[in-house]
PDB file of N, CA and C in Angstrom:
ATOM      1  N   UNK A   1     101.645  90.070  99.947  1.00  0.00           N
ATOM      2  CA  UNK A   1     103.051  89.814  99.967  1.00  0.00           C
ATOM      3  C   UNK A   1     103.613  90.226  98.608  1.00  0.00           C
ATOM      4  N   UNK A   2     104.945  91.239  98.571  1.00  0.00           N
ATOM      5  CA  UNK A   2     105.397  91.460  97.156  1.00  0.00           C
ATOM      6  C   UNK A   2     106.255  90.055  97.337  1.00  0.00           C
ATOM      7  N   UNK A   3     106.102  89.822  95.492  1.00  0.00           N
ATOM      8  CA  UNK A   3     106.761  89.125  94.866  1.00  0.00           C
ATOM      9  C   UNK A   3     107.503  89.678  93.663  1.00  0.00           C
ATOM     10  N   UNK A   4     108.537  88.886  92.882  1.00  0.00           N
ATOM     11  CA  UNK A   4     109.493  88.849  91.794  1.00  0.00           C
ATOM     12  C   UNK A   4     109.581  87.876  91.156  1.00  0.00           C
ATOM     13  N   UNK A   5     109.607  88.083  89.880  1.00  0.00           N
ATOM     14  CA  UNK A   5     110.232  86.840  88.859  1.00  0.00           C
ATOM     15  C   UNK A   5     110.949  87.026  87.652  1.00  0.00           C
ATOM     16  N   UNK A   6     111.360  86.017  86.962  1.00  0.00           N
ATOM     17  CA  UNK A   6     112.202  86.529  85.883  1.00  0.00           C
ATOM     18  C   UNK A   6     111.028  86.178  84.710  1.00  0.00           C
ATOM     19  N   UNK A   7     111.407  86.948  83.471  1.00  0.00           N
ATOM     20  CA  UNK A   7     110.684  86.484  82.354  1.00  0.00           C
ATOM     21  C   UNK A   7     111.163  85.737  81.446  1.00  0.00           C
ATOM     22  N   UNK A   8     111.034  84.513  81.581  1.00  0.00           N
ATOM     23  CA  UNK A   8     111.523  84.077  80.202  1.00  0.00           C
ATOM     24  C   UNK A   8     111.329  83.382  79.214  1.00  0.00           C
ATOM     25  N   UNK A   9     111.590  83.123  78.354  1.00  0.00           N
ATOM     26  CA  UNK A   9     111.180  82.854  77.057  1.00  0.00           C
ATOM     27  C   UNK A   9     110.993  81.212  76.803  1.00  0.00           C
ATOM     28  N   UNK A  10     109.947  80.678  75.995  1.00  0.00           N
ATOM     29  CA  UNK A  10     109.849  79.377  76.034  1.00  0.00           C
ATOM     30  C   UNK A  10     110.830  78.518  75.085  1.00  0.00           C
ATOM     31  N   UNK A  11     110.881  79.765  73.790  1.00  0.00           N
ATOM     32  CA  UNK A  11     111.839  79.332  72.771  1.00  0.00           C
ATOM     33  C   UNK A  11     113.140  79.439  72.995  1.00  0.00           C
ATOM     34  N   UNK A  12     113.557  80.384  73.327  1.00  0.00           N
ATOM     35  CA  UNK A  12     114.987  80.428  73.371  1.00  0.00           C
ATOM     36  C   UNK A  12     115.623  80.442  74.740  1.00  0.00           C
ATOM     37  N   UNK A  13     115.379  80.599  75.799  1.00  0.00           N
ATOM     38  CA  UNK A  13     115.416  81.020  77.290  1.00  0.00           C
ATOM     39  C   UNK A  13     115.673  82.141  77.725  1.00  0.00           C
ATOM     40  N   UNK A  14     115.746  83.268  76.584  1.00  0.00           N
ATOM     41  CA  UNK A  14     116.154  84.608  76.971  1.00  0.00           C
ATOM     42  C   UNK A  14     115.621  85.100  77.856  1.00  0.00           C
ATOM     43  N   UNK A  15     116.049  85.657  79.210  1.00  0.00           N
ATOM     44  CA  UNK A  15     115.285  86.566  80.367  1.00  0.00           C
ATOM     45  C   UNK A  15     115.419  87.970  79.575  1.00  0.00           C
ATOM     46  N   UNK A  16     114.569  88.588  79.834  1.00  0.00           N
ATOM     47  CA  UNK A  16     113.745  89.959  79.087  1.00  0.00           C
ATOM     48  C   UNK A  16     114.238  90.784  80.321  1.00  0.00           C
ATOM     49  N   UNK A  17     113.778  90.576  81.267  1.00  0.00           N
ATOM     50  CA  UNK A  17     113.405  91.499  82.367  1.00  0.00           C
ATOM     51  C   UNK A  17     113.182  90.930  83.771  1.00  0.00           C
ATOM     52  N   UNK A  18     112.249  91.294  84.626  1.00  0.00           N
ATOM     53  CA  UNK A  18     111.589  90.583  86.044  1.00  0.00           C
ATOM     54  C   UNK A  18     110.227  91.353  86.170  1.00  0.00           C
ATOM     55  N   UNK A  19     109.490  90.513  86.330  1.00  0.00           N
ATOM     56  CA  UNK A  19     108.101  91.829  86.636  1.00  0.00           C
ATOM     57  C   UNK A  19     107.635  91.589  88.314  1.00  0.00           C
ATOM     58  N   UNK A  20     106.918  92.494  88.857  1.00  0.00           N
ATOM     59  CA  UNK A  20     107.212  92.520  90.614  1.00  0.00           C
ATOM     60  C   UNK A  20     105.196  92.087  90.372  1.00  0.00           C
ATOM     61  N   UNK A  21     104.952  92.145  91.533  1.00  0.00           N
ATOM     62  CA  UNK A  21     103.440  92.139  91.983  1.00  0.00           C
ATOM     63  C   UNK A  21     103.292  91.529  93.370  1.00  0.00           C
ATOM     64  N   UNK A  22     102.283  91.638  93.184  1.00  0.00           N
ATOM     65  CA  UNK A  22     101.695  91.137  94.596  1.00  0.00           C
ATOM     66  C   UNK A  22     100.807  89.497  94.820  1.00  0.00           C
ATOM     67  N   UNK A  23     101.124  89.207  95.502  1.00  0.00           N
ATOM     68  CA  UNK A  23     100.322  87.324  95.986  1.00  0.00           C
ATOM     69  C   UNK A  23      99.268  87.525  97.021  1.00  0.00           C
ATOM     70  N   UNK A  24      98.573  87.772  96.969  1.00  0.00           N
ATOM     71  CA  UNK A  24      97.425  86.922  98.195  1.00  0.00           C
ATOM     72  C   UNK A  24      96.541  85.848  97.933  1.00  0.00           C
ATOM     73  N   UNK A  25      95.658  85.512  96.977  1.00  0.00           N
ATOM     74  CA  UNK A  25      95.033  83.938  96.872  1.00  0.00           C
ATOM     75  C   UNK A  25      95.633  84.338  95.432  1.00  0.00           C
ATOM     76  N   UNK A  26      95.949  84.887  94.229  1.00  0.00           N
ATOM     77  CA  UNK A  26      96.062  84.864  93.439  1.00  0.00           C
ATOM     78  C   UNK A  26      97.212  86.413  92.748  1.00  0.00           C
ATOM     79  N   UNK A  27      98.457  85.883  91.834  1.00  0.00           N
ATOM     80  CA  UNK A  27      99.040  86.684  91.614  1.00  0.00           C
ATOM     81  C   UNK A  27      98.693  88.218  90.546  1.00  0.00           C
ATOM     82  N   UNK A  28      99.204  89.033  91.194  1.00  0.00           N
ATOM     83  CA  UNK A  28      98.651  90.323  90.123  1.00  0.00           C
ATOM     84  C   UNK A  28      99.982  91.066  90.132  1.00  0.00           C
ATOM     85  N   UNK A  29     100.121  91.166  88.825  1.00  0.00           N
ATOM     86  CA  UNK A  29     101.310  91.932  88.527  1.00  0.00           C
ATOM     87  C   UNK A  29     101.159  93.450  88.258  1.00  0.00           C
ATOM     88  N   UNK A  30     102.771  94.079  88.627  1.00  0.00           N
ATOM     89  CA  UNK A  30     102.434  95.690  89.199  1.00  0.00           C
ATOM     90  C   UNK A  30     103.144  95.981  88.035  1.00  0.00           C
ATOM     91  N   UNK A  31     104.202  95.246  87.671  1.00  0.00           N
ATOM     92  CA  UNK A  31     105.176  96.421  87.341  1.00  0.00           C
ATOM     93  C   UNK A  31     105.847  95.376  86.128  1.00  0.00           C
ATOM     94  N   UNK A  32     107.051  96.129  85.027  1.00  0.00           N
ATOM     95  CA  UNK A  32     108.024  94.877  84.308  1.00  0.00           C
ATOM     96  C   UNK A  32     109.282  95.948  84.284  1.00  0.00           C
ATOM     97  N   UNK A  33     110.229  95.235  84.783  1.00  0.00           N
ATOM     98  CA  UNK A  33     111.570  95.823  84.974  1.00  0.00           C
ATOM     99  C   UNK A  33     112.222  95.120  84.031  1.00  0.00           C
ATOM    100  N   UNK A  34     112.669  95.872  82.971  1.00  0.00           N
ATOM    101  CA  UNK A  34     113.441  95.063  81.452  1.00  0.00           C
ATOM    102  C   UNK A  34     114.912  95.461  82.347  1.00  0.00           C
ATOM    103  N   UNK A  35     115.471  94.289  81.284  1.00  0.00           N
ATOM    104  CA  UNK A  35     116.692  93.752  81.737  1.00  0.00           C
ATOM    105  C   UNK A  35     117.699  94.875  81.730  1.00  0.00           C
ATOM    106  N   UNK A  36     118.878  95.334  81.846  1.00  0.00           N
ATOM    107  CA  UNK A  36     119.932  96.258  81.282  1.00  0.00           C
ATOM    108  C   UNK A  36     120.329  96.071  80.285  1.00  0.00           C
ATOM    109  N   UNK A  37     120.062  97.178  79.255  1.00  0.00           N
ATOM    110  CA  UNK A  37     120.237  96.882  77.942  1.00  0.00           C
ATOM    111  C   UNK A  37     119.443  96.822  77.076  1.00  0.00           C
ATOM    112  N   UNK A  38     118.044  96.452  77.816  1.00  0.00           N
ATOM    113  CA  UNK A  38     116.441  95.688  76.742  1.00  0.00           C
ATOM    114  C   UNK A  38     116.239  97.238  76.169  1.00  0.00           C
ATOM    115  N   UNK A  39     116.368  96.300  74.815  1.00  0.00           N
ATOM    116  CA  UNK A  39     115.658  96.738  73.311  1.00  0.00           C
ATOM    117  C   UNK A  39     114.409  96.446  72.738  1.00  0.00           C
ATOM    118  N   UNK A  40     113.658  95.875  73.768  1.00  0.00           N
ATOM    119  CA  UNK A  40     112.282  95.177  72.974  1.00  0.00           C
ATOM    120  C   UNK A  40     111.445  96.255  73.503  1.00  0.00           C
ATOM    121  N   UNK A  41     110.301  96.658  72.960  1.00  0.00           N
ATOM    122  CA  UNK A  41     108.849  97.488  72.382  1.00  0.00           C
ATOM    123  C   UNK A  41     108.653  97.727  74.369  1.00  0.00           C
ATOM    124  N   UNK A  42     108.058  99.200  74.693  1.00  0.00           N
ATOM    125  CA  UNK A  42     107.987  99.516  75.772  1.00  0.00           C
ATOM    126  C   UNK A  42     106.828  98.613  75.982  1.00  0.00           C
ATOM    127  N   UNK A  43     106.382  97.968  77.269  1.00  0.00           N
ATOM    128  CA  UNK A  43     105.546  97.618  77.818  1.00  0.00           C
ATOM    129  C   UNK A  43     104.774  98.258  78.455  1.00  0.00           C
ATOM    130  N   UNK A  44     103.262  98.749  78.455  1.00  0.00           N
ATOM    131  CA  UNK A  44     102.327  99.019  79.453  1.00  0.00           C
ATOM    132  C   UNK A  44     101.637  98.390  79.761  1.00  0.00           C
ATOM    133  N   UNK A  45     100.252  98.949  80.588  1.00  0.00           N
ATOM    134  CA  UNK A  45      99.474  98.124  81.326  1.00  0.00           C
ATOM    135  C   UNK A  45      98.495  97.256  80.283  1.00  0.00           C
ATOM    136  N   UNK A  46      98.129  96.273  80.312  1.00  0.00           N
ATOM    137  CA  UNK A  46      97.499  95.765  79.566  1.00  0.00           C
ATOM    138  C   UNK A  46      98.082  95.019  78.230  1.00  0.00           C
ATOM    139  N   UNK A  47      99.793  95.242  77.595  1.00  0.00           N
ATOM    140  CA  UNK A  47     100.207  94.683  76.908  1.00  0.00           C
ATOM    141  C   UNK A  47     100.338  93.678  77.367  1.00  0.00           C
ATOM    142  N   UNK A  48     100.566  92.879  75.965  1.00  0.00           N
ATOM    143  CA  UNK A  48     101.232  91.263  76.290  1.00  0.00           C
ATOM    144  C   UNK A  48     102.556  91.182  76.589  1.00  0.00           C
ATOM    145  N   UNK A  49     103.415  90.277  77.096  1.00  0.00           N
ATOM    146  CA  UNK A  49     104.943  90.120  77.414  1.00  0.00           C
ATOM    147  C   UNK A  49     104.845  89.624  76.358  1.00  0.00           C
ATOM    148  N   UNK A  50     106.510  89.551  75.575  1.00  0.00           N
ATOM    149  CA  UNK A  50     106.651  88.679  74.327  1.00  0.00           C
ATOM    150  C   UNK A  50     108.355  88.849  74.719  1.00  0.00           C
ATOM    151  N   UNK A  51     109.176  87.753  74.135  1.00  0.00           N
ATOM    152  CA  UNK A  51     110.337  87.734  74.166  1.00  0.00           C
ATOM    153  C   UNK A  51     111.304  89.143  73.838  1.00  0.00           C
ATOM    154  N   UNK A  52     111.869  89.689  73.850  1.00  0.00           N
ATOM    155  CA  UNK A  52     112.732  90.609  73.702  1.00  0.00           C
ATOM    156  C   UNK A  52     113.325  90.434  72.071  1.00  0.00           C
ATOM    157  N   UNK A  53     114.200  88.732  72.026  1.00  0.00           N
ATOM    158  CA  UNK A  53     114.801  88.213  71.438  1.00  0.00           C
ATOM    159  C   UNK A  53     113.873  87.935  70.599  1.00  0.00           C
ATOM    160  N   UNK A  54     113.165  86.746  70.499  1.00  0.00           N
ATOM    161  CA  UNK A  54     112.660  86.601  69.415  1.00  0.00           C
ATOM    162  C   UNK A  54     111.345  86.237  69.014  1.00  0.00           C
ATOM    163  N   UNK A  55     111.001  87.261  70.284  1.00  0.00           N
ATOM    164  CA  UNK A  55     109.228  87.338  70.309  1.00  0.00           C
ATOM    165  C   UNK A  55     107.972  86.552  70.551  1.00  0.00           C
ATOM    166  N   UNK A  56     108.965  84.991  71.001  1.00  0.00           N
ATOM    167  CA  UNK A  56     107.833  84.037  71.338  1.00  0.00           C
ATOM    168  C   UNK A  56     107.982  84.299  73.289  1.00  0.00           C
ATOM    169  N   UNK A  57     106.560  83.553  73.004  1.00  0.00           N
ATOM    170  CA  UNK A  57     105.833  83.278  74.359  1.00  0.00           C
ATOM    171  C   UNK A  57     106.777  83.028  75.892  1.00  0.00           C
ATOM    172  N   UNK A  58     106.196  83.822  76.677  1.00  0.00           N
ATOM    173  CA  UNK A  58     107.341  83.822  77.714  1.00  0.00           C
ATOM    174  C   UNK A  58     106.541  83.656  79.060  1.00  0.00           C
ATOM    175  N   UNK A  59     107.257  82.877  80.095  1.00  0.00           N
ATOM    176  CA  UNK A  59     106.954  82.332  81.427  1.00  0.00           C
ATOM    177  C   UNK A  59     106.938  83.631  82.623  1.00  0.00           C
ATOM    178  N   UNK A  60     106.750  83.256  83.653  1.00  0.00           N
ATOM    179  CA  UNK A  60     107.145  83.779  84.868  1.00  0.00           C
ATOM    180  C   UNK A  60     108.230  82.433  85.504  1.00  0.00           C
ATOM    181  N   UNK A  61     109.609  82.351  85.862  1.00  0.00           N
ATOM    182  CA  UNK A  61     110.648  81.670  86.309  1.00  0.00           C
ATOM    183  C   UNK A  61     110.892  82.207  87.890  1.00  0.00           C
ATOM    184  N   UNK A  62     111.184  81.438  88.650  1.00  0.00           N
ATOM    185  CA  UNK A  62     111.885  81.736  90.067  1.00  0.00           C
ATOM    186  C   UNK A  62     111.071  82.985  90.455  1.00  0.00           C
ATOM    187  N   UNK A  63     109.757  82.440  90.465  1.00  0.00           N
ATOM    188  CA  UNK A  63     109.011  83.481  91.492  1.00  0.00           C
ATOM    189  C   UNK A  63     109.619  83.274  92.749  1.00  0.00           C
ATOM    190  N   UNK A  64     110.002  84.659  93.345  1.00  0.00           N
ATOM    191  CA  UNK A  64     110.172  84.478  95.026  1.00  0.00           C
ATOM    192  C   UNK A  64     109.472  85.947  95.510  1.00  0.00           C
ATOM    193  N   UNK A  65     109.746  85.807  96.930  1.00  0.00           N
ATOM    194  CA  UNK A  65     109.441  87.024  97.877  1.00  0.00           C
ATOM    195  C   UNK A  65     110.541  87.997  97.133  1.00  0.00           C
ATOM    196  N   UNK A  66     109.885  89.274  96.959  1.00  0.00           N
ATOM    197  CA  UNK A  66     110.792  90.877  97.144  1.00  0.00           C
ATOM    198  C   UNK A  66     111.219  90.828  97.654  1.00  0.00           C
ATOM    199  N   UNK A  67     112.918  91.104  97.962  1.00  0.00           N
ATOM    200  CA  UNK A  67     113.590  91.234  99.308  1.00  0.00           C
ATOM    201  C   UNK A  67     113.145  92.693 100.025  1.00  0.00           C
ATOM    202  N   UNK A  68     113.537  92.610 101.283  1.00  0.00           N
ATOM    203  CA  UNK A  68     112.762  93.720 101.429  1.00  0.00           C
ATOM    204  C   UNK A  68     114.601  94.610 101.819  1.00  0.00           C
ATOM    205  N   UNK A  69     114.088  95.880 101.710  1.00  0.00           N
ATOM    206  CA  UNK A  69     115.019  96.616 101.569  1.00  0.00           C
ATOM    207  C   UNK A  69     115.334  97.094 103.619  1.00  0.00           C
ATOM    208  N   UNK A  70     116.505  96.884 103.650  1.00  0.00           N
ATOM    209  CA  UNK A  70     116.519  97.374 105.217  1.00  0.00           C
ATOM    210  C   UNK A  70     117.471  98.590 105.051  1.00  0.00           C
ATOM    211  N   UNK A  71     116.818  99.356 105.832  1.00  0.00           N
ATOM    212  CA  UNK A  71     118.334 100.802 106.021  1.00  0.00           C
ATOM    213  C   UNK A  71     118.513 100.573 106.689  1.00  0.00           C
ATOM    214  N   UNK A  72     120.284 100.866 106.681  1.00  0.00           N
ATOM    215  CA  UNK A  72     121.124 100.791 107.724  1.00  0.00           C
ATOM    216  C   UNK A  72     120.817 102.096 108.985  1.00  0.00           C
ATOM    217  N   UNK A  73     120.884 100.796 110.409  1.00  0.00           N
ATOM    218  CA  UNK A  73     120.315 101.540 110.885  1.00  0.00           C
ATOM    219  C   UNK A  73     121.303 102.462 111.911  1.00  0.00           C
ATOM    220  N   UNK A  74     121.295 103.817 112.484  1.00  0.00           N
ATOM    221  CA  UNK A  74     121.802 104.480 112.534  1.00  0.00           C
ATOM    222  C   UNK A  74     121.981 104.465 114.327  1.00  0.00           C
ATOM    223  N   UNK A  75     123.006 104.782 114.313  1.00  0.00           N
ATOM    224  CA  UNK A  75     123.894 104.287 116.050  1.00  0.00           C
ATOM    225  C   UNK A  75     123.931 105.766 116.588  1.00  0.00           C
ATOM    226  N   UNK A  76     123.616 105.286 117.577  1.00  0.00           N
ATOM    227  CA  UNK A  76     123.982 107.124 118.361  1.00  0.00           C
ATOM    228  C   UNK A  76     125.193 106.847 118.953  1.00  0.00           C
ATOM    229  N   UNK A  77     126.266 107.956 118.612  1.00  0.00           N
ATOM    230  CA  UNK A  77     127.476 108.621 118.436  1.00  0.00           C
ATOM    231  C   UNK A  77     127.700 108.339 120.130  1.00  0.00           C
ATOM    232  N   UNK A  78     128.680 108.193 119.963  1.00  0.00           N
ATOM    233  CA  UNK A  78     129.600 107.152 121.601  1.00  0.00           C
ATOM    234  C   UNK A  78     130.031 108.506 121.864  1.00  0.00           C
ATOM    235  N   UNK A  79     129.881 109.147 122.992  1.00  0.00           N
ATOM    236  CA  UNK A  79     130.759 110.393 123.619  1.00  0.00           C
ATOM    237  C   UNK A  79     132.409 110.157 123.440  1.00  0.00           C
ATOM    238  N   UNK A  80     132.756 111.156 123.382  1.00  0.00           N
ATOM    239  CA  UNK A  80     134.015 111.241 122.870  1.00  0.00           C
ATOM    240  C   UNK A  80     134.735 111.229 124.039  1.00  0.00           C
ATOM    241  N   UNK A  81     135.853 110.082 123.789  1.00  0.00           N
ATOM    242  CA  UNK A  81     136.458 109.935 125.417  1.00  0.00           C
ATOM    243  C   UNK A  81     137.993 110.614 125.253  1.00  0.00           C
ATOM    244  N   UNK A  82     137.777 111.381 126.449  1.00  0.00           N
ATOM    245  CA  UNK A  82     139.422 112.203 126.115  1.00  0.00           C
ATOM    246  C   UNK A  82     140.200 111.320 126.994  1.00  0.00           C
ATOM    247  N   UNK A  83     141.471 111.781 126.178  1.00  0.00           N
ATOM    248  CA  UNK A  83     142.773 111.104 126.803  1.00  0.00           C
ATOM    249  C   UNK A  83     143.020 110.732 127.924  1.00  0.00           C
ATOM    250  N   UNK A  84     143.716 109.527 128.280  1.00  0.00           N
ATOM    251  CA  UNK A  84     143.872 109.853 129.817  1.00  0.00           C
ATOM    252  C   UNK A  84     145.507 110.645 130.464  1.00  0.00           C
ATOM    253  N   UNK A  85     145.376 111.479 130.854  1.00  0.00           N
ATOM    254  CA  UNK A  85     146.730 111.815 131.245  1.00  0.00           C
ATOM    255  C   UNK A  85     147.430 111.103 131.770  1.00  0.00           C
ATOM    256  N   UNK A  86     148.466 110.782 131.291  1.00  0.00           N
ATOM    257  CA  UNK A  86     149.987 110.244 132.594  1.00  0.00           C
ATOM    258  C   UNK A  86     150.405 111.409 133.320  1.00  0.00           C
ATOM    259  N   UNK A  87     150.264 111.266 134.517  1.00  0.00           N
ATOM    260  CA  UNK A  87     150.710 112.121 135.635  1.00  0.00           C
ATOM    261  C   UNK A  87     152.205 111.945 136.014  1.00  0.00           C
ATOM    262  N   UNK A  88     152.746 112.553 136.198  1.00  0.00           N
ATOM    263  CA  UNK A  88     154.410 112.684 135.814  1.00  0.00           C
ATOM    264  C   UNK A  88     154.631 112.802 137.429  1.00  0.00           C
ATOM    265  N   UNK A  89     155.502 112.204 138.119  1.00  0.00           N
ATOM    266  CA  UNK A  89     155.413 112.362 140.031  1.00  0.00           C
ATOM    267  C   UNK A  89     156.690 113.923 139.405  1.00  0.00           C
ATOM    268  N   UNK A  90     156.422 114.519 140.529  1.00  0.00           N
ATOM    269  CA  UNK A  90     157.334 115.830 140.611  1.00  0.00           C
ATOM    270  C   UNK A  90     158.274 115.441 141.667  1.00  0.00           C
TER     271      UNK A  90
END
């Protein structure tokens, strides 16, 4: 099951970002999506998270399910109905 959460900070409450992963008996994280705007040190695999702000120790908050993305789904086109004539009596 994908999951989401926010990151945030113990000291100050700053959210950094959200990082995504996956749940089955135990969570494993895929990915870290910094916030709009984040200025803090690029993250890769194997770094530590650290606050953005002011570099202390930071949580996982409001883990939930990924929403899942639905496309809109696409209608087949209604035949085109022509006019009806008014018949005029002669």
């Amino acid at each position: 099951m994908d999951m989401i959460g926010d990151v945030k900070c113990y000291h100050c409450g700053h959210i950094s970002g959200q990082v995504e992963g996956t749940k089955d008996k135990k969570l494993v994280l895929t990915a870290f999506n910094p916030r709009p705007g984040y200025e803090g040190p690029k993250i890769g695999p194997g770094d530590q998270l650290r606050c953005e702000r002011c570099q202390g120790p930071v949580f996982i908050e409001d883990l939930r399910r990924k929403p899942i993305e639905i496309l809109p789904a696409v209608m087949p086109a209604s035949p085109k109905q022509g006019k009806r004539s008014r018949g005029r009596a002669a």
